[in-house]
N, C-alpha and C. Protein backbone atom coordinates (compact mmCIF):
# COMPACT_ATOMS: atom_id res chain seq x y z
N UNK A 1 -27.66 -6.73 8.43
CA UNK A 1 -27.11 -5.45 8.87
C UNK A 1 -25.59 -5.49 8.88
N UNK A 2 -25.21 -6.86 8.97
CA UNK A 2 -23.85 -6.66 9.48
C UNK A 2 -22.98 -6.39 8.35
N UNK A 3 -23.47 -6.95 6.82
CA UNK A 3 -23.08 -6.82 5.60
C UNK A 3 -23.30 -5.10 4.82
N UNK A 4 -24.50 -4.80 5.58
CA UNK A 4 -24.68 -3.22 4.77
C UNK A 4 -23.35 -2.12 5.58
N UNK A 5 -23.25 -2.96 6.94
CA UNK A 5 -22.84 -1.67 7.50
C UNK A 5 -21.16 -1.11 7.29
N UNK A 6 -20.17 -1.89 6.77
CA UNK A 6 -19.06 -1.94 5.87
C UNK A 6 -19.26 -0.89 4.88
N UNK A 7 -20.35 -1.40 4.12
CA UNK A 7 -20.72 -0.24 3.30
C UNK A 7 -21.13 1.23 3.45
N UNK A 8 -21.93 1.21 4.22
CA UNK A 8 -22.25 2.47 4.78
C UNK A 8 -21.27 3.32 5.22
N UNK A 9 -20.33 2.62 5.87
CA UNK A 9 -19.19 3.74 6.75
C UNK A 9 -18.06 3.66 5.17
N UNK A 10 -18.09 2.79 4.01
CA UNK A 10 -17.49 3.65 3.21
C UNK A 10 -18.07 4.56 2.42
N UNK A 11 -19.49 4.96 2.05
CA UNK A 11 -19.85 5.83 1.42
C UNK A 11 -19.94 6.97 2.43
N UNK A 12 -19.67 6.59 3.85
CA UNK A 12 -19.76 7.76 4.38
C UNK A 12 -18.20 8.36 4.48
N UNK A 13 -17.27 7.59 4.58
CA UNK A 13 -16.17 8.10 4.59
C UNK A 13 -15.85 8.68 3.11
N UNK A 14 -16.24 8.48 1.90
CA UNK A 14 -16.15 8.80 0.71
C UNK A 14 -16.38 10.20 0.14
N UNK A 15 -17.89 10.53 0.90
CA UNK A 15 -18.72 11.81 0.71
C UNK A 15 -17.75 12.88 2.02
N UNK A 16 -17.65 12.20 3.16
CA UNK A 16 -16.96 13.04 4.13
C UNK A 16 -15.81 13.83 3.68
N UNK A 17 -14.82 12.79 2.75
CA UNK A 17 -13.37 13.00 2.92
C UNK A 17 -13.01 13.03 1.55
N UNK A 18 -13.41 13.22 0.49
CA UNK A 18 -13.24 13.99 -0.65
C UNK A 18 -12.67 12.65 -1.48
N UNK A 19 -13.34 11.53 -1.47
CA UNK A 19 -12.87 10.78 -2.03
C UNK A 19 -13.66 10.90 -3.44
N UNK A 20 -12.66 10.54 -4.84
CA UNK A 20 -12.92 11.27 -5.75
C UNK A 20 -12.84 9.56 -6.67
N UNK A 21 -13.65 9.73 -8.50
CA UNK A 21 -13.02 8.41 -9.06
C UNK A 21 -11.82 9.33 -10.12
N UNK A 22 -10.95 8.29 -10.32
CA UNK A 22 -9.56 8.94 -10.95
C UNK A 22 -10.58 8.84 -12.57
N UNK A 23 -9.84 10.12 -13.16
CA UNK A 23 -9.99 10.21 -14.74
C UNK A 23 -11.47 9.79 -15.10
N UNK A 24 -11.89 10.02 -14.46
CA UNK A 24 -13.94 10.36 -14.92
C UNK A 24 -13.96 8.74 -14.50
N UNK A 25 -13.43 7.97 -13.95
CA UNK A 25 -13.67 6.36 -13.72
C UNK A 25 -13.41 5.42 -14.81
N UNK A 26 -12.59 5.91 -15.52
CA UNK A 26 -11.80 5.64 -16.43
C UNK A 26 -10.73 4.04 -16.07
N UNK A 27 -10.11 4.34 -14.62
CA UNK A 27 -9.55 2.81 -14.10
C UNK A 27 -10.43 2.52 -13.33
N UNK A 28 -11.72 1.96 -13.17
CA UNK A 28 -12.29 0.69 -13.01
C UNK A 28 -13.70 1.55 -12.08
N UNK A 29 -14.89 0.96 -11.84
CA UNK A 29 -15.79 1.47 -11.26
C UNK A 29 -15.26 1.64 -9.73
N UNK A 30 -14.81 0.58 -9.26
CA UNK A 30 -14.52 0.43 -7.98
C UNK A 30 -13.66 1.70 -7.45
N UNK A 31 -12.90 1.89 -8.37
CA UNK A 31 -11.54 2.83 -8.19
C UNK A 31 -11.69 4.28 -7.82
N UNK A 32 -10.88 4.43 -6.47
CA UNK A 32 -11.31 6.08 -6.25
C UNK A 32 -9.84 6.52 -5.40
N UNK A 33 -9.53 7.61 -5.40
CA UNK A 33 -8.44 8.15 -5.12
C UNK A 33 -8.69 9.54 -3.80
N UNK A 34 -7.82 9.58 -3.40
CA UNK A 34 -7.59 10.47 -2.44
C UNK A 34 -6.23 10.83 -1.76
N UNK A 35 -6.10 12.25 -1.32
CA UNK A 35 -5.07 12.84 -0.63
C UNK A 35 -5.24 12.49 0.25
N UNK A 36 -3.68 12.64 0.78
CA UNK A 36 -3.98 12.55 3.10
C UNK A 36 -2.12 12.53 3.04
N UNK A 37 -2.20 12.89 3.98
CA UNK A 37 -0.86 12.89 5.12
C UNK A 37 -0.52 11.55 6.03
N UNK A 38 1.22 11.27 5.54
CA UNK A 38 1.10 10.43 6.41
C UNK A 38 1.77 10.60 7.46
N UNK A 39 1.08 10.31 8.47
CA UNK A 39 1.24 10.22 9.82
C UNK A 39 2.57 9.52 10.38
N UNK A 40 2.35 8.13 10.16
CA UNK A 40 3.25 7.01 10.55
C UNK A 40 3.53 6.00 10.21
N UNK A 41 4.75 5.74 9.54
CA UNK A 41 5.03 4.57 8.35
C UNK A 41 5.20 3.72 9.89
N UNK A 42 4.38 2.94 9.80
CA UNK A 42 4.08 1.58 10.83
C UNK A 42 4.88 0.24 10.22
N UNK A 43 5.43 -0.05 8.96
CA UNK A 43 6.68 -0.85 8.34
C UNK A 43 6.10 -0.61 7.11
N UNK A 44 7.09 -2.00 6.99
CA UNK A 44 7.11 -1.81 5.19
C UNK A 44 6.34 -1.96 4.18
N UNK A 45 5.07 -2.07 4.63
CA UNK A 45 4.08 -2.04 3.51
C UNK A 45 2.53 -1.44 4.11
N UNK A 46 2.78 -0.57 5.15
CA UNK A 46 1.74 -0.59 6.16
C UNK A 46 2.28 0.68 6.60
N UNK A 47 1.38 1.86 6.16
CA UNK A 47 1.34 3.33 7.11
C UNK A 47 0.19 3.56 7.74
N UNK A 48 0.02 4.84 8.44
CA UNK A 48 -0.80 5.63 8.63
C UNK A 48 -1.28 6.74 8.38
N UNK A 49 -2.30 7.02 7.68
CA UNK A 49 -2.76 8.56 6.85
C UNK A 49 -3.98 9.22 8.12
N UNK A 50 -3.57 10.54 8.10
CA UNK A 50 -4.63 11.22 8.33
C UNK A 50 -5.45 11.91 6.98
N UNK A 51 -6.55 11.48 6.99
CA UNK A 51 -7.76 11.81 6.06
C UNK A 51 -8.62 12.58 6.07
N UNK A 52 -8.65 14.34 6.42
CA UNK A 52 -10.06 14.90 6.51
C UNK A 52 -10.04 14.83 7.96
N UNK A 53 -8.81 14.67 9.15
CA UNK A 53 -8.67 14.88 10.15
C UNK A 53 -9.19 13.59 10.80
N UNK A 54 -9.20 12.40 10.23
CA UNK A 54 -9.32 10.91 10.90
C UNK A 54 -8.09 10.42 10.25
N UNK A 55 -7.72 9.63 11.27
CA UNK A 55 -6.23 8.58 11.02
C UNK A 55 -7.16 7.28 10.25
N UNK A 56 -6.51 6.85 9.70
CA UNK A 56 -6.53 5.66 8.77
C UNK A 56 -5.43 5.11 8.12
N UNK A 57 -5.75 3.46 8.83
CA UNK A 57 -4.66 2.81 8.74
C UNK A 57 -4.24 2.41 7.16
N UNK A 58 -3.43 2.00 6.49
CA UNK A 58 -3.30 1.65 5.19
C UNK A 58 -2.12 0.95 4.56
N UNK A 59 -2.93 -0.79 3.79
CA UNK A 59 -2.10 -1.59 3.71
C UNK A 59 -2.13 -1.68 2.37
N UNK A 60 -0.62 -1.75 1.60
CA UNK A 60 0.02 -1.23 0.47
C UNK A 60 -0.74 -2.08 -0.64
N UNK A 61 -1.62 -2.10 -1.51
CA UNK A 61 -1.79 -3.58 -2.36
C UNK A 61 -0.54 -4.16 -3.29
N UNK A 62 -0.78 -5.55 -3.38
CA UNK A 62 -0.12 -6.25 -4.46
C UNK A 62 1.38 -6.24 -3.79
N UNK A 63 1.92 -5.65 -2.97
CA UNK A 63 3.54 -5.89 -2.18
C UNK A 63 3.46 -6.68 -1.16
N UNK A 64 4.60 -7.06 -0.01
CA UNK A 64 4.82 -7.66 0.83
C UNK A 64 5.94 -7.39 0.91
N UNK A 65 5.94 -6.81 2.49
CA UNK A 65 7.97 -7.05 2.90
C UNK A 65 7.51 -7.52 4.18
N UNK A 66 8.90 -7.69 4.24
CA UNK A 66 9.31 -8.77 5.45
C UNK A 66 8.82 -7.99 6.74
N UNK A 67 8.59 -9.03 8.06
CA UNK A 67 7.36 -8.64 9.15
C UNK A 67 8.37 -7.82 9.99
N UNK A 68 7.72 -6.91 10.54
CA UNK A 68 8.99 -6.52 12.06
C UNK A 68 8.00 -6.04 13.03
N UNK A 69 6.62 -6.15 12.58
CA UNK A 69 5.79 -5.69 14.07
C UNK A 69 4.61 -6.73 13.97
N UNK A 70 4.73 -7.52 13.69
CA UNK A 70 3.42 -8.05 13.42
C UNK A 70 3.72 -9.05 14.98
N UNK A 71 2.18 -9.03 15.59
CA UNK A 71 2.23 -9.74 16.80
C UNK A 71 2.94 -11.60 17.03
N UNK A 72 3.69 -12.15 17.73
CA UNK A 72 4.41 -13.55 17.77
C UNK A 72 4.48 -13.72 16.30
N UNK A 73 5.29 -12.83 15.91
CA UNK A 73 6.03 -12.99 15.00
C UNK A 73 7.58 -12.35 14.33
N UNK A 74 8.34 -13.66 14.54
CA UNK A 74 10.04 -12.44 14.59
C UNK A 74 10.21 -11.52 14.00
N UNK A 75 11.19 -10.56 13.66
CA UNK A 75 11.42 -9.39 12.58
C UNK A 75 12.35 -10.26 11.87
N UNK A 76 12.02 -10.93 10.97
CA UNK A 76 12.00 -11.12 9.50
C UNK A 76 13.36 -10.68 8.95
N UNK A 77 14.08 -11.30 8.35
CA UNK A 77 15.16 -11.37 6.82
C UNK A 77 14.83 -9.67 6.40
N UNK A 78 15.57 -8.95 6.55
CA UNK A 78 15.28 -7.07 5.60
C UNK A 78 14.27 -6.57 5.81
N UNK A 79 13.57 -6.89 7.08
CA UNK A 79 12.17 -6.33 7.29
C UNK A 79 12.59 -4.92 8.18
N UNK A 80 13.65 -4.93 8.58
CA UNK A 80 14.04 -3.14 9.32
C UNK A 80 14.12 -2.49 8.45
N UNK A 81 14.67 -3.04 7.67
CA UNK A 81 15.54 -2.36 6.08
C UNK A 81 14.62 -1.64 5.42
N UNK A 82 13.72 -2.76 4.70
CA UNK A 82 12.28 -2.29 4.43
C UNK A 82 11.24 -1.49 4.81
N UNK A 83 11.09 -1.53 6.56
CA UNK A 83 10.93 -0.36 7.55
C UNK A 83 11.18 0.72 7.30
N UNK A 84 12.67 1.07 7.14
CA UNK A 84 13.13 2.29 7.19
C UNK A 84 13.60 3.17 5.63
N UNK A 85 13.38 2.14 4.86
CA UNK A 85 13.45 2.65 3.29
C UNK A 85 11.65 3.29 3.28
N UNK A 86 10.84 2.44 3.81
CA UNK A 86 9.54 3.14 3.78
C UNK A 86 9.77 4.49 4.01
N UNK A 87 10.09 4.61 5.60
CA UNK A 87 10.49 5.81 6.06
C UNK A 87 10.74 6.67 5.25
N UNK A 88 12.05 6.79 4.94
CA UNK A 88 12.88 7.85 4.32
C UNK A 88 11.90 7.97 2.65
N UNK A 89 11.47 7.27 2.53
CA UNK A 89 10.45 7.56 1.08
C UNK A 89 8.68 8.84 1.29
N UNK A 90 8.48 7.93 2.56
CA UNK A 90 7.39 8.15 2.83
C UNK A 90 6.95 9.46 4.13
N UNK A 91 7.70 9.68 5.13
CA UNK A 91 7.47 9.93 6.49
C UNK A 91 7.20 11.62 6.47
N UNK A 92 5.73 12.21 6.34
CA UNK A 92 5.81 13.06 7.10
C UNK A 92 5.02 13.81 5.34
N UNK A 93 4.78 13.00 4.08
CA UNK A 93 4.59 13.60 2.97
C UNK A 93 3.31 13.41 2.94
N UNK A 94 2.77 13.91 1.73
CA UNK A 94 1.40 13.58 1.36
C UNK A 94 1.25 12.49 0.07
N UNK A 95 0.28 11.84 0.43
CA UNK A 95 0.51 10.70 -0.71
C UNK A 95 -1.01 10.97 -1.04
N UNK A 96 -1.14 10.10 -2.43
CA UNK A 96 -2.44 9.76 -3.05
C UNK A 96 -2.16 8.40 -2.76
N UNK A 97 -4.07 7.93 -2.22
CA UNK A 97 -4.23 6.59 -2.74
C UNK A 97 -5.25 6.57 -3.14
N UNK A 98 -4.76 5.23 -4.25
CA UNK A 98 -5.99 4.63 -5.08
C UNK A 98 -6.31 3.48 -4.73
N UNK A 99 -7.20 3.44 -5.06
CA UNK A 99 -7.95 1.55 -4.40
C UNK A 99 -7.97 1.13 -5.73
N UNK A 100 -8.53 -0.55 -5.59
CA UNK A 100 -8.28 -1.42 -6.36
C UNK A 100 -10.27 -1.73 -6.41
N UNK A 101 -10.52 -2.87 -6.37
CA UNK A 101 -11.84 -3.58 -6.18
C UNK A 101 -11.84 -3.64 -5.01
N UNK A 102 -11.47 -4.12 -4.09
CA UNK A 102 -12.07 -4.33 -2.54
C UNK A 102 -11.15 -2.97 -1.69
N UNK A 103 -11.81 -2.95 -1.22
CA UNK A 103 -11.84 -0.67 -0.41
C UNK A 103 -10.64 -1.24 0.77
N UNK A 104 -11.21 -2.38 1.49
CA UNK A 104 -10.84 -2.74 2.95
C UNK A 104 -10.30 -4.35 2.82
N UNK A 105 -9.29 -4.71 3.98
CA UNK A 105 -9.05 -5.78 3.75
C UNK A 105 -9.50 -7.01 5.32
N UNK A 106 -9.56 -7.77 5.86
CA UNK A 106 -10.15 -8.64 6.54
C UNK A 106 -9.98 -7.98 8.26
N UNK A 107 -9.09 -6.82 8.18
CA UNK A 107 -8.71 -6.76 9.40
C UNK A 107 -8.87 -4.67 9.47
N UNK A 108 -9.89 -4.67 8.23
CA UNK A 108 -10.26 -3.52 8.35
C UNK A 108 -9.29 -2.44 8.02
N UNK A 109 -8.26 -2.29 6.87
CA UNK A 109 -7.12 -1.54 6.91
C UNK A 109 -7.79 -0.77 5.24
N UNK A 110 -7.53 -0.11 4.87
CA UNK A 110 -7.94 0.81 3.98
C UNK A 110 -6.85 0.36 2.57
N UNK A 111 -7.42 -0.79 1.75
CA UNK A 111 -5.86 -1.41 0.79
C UNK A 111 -5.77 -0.21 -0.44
N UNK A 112 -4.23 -0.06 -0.79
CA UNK A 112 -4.38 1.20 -1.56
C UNK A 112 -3.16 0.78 -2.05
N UNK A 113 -3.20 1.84 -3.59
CA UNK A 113 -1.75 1.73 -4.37
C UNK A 113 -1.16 3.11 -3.93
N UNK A 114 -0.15 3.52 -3.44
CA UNK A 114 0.62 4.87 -2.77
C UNK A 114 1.33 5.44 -3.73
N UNK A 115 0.84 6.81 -3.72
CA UNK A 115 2.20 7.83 -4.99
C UNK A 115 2.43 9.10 -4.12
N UNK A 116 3.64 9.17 -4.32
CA UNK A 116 3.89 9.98 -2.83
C UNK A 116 3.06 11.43 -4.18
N UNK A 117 3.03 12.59 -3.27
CA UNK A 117 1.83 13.68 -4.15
C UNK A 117 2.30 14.51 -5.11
N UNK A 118 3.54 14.61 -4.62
CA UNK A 118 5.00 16.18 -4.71
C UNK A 118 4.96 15.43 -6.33
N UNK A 119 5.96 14.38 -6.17
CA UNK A 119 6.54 13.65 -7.21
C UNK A 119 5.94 12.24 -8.07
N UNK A 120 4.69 11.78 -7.55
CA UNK A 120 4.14 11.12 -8.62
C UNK A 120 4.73 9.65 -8.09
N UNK A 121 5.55 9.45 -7.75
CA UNK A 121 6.37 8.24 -7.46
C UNK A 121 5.35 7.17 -6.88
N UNK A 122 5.39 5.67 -7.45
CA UNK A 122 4.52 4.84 -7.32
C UNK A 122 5.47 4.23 -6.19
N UNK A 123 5.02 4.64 -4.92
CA UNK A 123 5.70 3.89 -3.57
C UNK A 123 5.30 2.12 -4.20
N UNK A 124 4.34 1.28 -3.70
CA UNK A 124 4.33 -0.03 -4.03
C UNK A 124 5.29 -0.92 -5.00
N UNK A 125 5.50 -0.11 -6.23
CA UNK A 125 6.39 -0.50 -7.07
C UNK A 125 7.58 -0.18 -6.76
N UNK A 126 8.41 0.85 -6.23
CA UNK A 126 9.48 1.19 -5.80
C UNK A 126 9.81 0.00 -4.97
N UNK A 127 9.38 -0.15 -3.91
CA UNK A 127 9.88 -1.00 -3.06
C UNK A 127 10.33 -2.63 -3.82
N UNK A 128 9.12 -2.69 -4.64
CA UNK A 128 9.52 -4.09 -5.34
C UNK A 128 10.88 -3.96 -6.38
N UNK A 129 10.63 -3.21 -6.95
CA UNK A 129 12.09 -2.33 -7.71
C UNK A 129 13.33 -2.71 -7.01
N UNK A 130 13.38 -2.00 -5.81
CA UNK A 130 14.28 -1.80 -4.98
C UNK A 130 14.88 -3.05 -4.36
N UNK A 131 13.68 -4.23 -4.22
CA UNK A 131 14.21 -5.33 -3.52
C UNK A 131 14.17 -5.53 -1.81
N UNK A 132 12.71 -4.29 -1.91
CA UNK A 132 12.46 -4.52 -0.56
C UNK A 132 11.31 -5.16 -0.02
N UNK A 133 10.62 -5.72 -1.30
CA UNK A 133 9.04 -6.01 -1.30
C UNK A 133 9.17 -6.89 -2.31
N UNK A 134 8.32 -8.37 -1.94
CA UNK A 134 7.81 -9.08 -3.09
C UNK A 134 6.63 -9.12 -3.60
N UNK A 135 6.38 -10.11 -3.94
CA UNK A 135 4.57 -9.81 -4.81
C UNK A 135 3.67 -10.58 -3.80
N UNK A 136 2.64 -9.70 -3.53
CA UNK A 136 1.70 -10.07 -2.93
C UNK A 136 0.51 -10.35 -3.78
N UNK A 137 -0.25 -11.10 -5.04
CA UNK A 137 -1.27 -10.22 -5.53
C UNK A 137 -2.31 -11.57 -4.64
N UNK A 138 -3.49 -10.69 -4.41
CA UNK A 138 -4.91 -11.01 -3.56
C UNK A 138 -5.68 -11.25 -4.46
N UNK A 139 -6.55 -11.54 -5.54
CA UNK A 139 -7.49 -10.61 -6.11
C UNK A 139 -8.76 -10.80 -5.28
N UNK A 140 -9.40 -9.72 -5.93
CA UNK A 140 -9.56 -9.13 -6.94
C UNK A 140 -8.84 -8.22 -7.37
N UNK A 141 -7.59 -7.90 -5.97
CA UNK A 141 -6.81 -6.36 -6.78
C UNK A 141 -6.02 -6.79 -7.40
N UNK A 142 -5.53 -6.55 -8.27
CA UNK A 142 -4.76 -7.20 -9.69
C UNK A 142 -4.38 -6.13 -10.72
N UNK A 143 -4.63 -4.90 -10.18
CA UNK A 143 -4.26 -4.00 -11.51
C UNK A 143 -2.95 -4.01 -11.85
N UNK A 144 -1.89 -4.14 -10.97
CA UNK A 144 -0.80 -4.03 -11.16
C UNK A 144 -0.14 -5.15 -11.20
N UNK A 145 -0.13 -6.35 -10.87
CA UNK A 145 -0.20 -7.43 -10.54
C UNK A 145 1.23 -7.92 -11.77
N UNK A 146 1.11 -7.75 -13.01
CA UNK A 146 1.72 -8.37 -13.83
C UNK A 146 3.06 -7.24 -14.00
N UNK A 147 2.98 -6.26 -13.21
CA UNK A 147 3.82 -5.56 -13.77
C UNK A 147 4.61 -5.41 -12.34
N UNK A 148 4.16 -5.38 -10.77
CA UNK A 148 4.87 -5.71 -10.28
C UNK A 148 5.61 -7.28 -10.07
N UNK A 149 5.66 -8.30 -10.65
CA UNK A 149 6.09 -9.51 -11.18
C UNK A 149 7.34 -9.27 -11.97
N UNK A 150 7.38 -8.63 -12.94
CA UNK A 150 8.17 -7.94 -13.64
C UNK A 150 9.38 -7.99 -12.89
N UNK A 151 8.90 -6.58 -11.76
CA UNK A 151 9.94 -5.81 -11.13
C UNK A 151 10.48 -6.81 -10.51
N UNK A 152 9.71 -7.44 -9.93
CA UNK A 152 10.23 -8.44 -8.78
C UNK A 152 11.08 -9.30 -9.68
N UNK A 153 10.91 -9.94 -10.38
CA UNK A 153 11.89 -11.07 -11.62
C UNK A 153 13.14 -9.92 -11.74
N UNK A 154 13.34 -8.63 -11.77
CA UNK A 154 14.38 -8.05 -12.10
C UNK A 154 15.42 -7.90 -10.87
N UNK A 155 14.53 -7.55 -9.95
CA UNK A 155 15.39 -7.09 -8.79
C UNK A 155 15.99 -8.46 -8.59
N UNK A 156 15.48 -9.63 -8.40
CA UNK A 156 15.73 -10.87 -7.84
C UNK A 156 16.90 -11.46 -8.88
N UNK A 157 16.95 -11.20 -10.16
CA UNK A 157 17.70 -11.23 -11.19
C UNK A 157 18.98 -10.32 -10.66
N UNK A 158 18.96 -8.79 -10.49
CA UNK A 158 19.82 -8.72 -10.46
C UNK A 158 20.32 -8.61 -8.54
N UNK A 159 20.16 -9.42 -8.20
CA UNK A 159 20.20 -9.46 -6.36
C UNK A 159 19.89 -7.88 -5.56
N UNK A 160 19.33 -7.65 -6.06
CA UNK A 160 19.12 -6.41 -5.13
C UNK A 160 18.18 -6.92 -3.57
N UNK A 161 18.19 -5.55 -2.76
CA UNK A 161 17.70 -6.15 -1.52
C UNK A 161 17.37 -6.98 -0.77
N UNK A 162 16.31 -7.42 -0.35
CA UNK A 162 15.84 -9.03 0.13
C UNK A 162 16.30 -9.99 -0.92
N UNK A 163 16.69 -9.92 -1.82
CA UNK A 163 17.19 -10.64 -3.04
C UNK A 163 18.54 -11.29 -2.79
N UNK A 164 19.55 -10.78 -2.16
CA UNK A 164 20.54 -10.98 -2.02
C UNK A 164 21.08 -10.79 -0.13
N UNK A 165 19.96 -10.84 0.22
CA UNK A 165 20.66 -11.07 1.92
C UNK A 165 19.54 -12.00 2.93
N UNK A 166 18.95 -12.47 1.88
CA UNK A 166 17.65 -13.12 2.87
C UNK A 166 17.63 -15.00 2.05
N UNK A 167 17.43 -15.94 2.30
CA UNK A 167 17.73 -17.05 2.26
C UNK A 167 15.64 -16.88 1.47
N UNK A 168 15.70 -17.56 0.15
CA UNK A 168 14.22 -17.64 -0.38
C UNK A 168 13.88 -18.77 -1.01
């Protein structure tokens, strides 16, 4: 039971909340997309969406920035920075997310690739762009994986953000 029931509350959140597969399922079986509002950029790789009138938490795939709330643990080398670049990108818009292969991650957070809705803009990659995020990849999620690598080799190339004020 304890294995079905993960499942269950995502096909129920799926059918509830208009979760859709992108381009006829065209990127990957697993893969499904959805609108929502976000609520509260909680840091830099970690918001909050309301979905169909439930909050849901949501952790960015394939990035990593530096910690500033995470429990006995300091705020981190550009992790405000990163904080508040979320912010000003993210706070108060509507985003799409898409999932990867795994829906949820160990601590129950909803893992997703973010495009804010207005403008298309691939939040996850921005940040790595920018030099506020390095590479996280987990797999099975890996879609992007080689291409945020890329970004990250560039920004770090040319010192941008955590690149140039954080000791690595």
């Amino acid at each position: 039971m304890r294995r079905v029931l993960p499942w269950i509350l995502l096909v129920a959140i799926a059918a509830g909340y208009g979760w859709q597969k992108l381009d006829g399922g065209s990127s990957g079986p697993s893969s499904s997309s959805s609108r929502a509002r976000v609520v509260r950029v909680v840091d830099g790789d970690t918001i909050l969406v309301s979905v169909g009138g439930r909050d849901e938490r949501v952790r960015f795939i394939g990035v990593d920035t530096p910690e500033t709330v995470k429990p006995n643990t300091p705020v981190q080398c550009f992790g405000k920075k990163a904080s508040a670049y979320n912010h000003g990108l993210l706070d108060g818009r509507v985003v799409r997310l898409v999932t990867d292969a795994e829906h949820r991650d160990r601590y129950g957070r909803l893992l997703a690739y973010v495009y804010r809705a207005d403008d298309g803009l691939f939040v996850n990659a921005e940040l790595v762009r920018r030099g506020y995020a390095t590479t996280l990849t987990i797999p099975p999620n890996v879609r992007y994986a080689d291409r945020f690598r890329t970004l990250a080799a560039a920004a770090r190339s040319a010192g941008r953000g955590l690149w140039s004020a954080c000791e690595r």
